[in-house]
PDB file of N, CA and C in Angstrom:
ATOM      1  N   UNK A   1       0.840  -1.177   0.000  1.00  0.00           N
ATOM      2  CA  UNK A   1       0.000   0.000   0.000  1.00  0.00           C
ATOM      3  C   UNK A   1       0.883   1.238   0.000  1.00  0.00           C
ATOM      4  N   UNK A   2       1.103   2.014  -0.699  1.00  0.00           N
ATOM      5  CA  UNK A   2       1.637   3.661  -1.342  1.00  0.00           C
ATOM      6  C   UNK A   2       1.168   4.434  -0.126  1.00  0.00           C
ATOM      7  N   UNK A   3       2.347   4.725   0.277  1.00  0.00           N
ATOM      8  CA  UNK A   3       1.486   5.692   1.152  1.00  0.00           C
ATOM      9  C   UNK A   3       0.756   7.024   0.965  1.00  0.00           C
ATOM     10  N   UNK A   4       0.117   7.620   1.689  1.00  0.00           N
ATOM     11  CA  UNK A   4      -0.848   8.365   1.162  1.00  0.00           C
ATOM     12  C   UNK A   4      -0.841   9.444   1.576  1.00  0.00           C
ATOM     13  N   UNK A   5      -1.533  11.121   1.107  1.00  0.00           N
ATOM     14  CA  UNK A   5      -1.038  12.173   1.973  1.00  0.00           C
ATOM     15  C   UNK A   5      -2.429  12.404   2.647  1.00  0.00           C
ATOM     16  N   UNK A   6      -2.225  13.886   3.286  1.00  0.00           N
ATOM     17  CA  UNK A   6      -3.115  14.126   4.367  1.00  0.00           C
ATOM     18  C   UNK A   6      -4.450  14.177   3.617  1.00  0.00           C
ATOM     19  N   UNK A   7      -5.083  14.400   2.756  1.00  0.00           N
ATOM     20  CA  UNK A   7      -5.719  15.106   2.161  1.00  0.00           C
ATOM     21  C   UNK A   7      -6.843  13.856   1.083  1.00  0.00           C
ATOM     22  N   UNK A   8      -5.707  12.502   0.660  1.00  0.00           N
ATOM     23  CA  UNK A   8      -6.020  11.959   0.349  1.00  0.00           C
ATOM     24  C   UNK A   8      -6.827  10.629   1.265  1.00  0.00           C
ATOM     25  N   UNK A   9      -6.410  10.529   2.774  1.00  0.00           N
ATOM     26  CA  UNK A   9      -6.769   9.878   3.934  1.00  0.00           C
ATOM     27  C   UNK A   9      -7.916  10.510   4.025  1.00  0.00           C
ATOM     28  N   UNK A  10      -8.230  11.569   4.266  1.00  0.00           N
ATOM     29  CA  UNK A  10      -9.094  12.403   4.707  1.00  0.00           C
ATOM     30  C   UNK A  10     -10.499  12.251   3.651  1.00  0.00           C
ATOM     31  N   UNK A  11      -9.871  12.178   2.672  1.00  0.00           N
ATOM     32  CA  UNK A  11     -11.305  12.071   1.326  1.00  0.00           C
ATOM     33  C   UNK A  11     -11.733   9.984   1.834  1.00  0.00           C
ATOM     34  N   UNK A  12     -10.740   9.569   1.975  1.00  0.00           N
ATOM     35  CA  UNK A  12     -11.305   8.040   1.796  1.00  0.00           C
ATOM     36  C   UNK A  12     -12.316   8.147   3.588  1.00  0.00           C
ATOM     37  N   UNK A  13     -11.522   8.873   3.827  1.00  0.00           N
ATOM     38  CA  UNK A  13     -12.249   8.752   5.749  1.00  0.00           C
ATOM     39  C   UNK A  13     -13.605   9.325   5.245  1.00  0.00           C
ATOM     40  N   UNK A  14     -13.645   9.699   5.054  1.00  0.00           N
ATOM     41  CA  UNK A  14     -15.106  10.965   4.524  1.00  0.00           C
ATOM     42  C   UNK A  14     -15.817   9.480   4.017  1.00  0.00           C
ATOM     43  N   UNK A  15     -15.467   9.091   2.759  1.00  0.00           N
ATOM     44  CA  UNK A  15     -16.178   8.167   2.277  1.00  0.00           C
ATOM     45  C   UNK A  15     -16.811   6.705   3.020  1.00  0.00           C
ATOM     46  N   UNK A  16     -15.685   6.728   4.016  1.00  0.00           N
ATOM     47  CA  UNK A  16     -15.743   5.384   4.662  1.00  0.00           C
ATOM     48  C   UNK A  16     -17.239   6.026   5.766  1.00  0.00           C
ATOM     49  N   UNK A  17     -17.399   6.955   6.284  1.00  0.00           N
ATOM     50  CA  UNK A  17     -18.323   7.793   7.206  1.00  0.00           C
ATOM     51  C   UNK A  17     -19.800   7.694   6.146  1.00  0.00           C
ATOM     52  N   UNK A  18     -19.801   8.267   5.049  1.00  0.00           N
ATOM     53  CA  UNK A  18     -20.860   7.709   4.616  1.00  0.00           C
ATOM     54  C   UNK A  18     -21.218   6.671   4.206  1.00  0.00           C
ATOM     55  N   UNK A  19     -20.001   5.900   3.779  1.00  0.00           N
ATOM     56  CA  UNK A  19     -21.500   4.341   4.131  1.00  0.00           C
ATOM     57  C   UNK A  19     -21.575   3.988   5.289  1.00  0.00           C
ATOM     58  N   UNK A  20     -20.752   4.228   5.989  1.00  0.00           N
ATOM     59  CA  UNK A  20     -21.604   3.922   7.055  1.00  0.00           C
ATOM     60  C   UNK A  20     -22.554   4.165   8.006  1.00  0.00           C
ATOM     61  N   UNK A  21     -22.674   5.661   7.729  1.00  0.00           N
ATOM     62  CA  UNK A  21     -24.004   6.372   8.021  1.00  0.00           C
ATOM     63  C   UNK A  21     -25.173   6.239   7.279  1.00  0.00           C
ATOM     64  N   UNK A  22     -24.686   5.473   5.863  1.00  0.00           N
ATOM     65  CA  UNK A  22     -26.332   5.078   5.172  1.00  0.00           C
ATOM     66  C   UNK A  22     -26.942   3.700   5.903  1.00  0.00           C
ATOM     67  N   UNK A  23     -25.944   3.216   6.661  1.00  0.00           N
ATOM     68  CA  UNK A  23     -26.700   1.913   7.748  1.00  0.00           C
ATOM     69  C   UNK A  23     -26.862   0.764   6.644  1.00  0.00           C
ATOM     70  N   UNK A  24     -26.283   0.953   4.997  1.00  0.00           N
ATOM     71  CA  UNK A  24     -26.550   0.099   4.454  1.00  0.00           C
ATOM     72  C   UNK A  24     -25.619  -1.475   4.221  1.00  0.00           C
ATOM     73  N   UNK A  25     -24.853  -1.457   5.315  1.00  0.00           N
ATOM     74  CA  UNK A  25     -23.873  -2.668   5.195  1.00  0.00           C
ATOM     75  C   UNK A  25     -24.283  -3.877   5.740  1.00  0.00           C
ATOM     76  N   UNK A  26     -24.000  -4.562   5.709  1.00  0.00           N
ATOM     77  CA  UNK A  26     -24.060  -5.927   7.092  1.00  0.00           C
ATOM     78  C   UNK A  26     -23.009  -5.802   7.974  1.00  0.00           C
ATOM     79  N   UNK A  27     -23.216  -6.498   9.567  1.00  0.00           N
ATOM     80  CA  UNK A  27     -22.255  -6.024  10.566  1.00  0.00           C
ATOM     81  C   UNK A  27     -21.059  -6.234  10.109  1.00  0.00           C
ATOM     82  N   UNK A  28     -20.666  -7.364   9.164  1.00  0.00           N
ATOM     83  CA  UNK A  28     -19.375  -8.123   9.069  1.00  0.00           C
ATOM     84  C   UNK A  28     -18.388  -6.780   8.009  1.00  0.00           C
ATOM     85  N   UNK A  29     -19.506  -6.050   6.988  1.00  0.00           N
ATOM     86  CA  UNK A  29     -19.112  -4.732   6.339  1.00  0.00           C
ATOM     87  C   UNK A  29     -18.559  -3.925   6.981  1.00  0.00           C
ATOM     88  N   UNK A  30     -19.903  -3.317   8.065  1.00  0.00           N
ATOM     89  CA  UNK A  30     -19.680  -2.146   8.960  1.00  0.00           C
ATOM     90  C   UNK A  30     -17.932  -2.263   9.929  1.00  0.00           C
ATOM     91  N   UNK A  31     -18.077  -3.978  10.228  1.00  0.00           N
ATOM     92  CA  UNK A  31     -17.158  -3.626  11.275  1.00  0.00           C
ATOM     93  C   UNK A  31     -15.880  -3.584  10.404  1.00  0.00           C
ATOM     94  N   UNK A  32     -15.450  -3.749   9.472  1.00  0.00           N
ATOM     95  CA  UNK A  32     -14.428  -3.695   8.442  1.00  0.00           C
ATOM     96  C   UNK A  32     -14.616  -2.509   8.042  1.00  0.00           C
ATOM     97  N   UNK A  33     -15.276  -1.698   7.445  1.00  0.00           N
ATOM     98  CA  UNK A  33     -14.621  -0.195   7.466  1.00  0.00           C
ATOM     99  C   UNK A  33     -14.624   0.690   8.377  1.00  0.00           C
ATOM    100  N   UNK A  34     -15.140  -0.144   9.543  1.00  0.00           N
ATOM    101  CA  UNK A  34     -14.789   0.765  10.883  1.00  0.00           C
ATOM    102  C   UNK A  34     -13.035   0.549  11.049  1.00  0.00           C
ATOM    103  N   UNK A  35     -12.662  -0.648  10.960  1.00  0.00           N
ATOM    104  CA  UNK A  35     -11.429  -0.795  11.173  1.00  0.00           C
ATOM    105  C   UNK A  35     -10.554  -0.218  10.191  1.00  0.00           C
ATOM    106  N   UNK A  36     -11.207   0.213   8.641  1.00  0.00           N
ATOM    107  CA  UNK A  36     -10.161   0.714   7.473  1.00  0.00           C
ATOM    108  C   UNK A  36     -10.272   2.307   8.102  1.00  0.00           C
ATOM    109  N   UNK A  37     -11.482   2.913   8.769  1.00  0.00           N
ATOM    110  CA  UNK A  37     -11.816   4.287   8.821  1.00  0.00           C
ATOM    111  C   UNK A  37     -10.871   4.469  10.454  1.00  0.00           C
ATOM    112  N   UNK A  38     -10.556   3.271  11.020  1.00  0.00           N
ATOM    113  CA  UNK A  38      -9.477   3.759  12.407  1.00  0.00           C
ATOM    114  C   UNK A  38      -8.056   3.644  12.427  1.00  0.00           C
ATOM    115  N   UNK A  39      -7.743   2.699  10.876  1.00  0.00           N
ATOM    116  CA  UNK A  39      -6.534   2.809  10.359  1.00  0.00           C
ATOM    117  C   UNK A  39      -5.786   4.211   9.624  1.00  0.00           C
ATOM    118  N   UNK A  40      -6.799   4.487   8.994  1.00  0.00           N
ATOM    119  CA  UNK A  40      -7.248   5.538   7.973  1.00  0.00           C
ATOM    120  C   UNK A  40      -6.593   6.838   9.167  1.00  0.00           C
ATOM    121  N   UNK A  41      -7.431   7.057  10.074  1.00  0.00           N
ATOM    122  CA  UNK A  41      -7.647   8.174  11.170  1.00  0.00           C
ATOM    123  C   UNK A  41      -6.256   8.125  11.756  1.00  0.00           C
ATOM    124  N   UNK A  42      -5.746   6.847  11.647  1.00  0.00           N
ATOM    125  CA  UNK A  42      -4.133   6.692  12.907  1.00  0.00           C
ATOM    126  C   UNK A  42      -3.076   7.572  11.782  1.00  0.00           C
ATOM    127  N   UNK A  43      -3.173   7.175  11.005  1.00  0.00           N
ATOM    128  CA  UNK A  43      -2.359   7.641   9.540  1.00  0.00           C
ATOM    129  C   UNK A  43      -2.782   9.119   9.682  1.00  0.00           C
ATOM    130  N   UNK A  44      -3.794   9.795   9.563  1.00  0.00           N
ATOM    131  CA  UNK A  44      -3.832  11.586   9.462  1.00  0.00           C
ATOM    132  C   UNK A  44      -3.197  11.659  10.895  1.00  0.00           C
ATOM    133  N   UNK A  45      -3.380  11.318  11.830  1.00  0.00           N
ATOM    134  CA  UNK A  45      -2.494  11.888  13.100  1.00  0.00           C
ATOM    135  C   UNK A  45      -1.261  11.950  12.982  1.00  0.00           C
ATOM    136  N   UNK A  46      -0.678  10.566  12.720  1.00  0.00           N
ATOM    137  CA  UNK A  46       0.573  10.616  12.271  1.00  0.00           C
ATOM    138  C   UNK A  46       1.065  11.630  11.289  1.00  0.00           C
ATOM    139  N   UNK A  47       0.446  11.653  10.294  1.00  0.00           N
ATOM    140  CA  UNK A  47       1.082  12.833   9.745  1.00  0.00           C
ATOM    141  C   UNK A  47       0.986  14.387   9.988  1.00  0.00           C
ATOM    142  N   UNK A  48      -0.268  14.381  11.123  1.00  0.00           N
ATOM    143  CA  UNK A  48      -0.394  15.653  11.791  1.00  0.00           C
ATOM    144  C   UNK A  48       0.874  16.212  12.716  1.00  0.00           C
ATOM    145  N   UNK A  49       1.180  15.205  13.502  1.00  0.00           N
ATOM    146  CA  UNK A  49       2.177  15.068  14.607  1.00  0.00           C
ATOM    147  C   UNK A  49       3.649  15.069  13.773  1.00  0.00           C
ATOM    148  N   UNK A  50       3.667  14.854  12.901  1.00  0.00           N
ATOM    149  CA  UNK A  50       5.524  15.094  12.136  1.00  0.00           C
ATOM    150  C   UNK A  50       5.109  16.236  11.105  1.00  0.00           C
ATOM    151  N   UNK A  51       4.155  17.019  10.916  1.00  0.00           N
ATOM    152  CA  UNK A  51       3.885  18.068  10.842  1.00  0.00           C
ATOM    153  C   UNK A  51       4.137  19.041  11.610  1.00  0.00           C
ATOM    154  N   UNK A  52       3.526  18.808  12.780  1.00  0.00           N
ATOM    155  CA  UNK A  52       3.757  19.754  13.967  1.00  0.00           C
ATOM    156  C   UNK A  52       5.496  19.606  14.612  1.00  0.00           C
ATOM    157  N   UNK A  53       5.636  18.287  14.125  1.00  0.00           N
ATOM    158  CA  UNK A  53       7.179  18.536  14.634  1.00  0.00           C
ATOM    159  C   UNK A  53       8.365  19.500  13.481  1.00  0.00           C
ATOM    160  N   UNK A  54       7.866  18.916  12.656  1.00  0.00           N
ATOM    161  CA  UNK A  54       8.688  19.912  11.487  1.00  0.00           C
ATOM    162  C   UNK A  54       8.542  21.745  12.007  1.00  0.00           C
ATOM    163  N   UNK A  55       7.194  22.187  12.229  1.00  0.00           N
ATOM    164  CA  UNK A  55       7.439  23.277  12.542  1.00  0.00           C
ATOM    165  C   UNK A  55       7.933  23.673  13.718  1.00  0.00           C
ATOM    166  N   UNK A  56       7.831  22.746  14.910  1.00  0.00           N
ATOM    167  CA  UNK A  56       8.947  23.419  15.751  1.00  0.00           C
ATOM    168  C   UNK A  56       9.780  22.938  15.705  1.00  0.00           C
ATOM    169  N   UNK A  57      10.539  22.671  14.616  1.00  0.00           N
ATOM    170  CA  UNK A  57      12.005  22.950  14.293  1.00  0.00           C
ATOM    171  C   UNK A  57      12.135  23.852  13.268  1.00  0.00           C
ATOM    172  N   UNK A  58      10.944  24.273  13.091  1.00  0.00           N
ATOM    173  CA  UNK A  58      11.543  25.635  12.019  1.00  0.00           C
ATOM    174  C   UNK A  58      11.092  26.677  13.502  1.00  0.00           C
ATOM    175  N   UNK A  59      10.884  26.805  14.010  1.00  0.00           N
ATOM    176  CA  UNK A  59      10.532  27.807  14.703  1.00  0.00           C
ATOM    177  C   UNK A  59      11.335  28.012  15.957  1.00  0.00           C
ATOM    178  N   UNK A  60      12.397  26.870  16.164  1.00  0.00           N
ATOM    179  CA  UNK A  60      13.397  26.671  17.137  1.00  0.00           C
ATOM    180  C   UNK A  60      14.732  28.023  17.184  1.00  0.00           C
ATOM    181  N   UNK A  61      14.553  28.742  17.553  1.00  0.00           N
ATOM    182  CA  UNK A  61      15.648  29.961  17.629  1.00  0.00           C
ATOM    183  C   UNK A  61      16.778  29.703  19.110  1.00  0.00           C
ATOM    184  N   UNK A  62      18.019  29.798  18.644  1.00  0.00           N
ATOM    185  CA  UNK A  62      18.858  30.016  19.780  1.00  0.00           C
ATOM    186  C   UNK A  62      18.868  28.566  20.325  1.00  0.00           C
ATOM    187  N   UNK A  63      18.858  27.625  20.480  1.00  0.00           N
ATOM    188  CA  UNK A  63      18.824  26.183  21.124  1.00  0.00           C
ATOM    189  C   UNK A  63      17.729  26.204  21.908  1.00  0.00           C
ATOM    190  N   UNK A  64      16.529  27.116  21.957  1.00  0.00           N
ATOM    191  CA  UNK A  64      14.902  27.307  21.932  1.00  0.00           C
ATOM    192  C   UNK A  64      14.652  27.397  21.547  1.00  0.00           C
ATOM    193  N   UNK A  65      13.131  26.431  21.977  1.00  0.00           N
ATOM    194  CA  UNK A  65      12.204  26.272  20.939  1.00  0.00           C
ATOM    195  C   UNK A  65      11.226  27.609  21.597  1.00  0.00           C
ATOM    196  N   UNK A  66      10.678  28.251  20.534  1.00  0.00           N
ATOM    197  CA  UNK A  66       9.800  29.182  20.632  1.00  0.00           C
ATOM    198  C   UNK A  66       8.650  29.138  20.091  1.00  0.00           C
ATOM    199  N   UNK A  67       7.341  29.253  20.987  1.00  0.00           N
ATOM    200  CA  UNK A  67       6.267  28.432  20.546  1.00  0.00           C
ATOM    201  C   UNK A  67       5.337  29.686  20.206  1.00  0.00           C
ATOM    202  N   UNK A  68       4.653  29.445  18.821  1.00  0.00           N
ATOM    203  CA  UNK A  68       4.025  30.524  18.685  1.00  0.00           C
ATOM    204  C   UNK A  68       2.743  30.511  17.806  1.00  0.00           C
ATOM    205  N   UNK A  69       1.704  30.949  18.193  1.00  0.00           N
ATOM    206  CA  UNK A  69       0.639  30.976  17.781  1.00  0.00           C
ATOM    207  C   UNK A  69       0.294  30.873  16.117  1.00  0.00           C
ATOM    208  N   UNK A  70      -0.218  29.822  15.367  1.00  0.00           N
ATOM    209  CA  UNK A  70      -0.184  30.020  13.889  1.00  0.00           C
ATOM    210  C   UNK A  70      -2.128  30.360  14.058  1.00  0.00           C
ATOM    211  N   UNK A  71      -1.607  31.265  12.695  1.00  0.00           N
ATOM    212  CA  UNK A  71      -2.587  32.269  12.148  1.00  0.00           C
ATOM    213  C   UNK A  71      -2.175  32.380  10.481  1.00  0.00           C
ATOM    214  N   UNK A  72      -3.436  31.520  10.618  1.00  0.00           N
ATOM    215  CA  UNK A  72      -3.843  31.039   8.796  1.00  0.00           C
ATOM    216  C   UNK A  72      -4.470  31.979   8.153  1.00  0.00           C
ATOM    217  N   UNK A  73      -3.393  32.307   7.012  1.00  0.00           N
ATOM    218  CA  UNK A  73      -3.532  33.830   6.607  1.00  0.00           C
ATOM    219  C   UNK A  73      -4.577  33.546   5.101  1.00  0.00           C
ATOM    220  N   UNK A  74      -5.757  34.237   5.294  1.00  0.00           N
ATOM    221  CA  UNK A  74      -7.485  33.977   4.135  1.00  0.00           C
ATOM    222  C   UNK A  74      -6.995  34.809   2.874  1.00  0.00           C
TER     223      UNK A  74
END
């Protein structure tokens, strides 16, 4: 399996949420893309968390780290 980026996890998670909110599976379905949609979910964290680490190391000044409010510019 290729790994995948944030964006692309996120569209299959989406998808995996509606079928299973149409209630139209059998349990043996449901509980299998519950498990692809908690695999799915471990993978965006992970890449959330070496995200967040990348920036505080860009944001590390002086052998401190300096922590600072991000503001997502519209």
């Amino acid at each position: 399996m290729a790994k995948s980026n944030f964006e692309d996890n996120m569209e299959n998670l989406e998808k995996i949420v509606t079928e299973l909110e149409k209630g139209d599976l059998n349990l043996d379905e449901s509980i299998a893309k519950f498990e692809d949609g908690i695999k799915i979910s471990k993978e965006c964290n992970k890449i959330l968390e070496e995200a967040e680490k990348k920036i505080t190391i860009l944001l590390e000044k002086d052998g401190k780290v300096k922590e600072e409010n991000f503001i997502a510019e519209e």
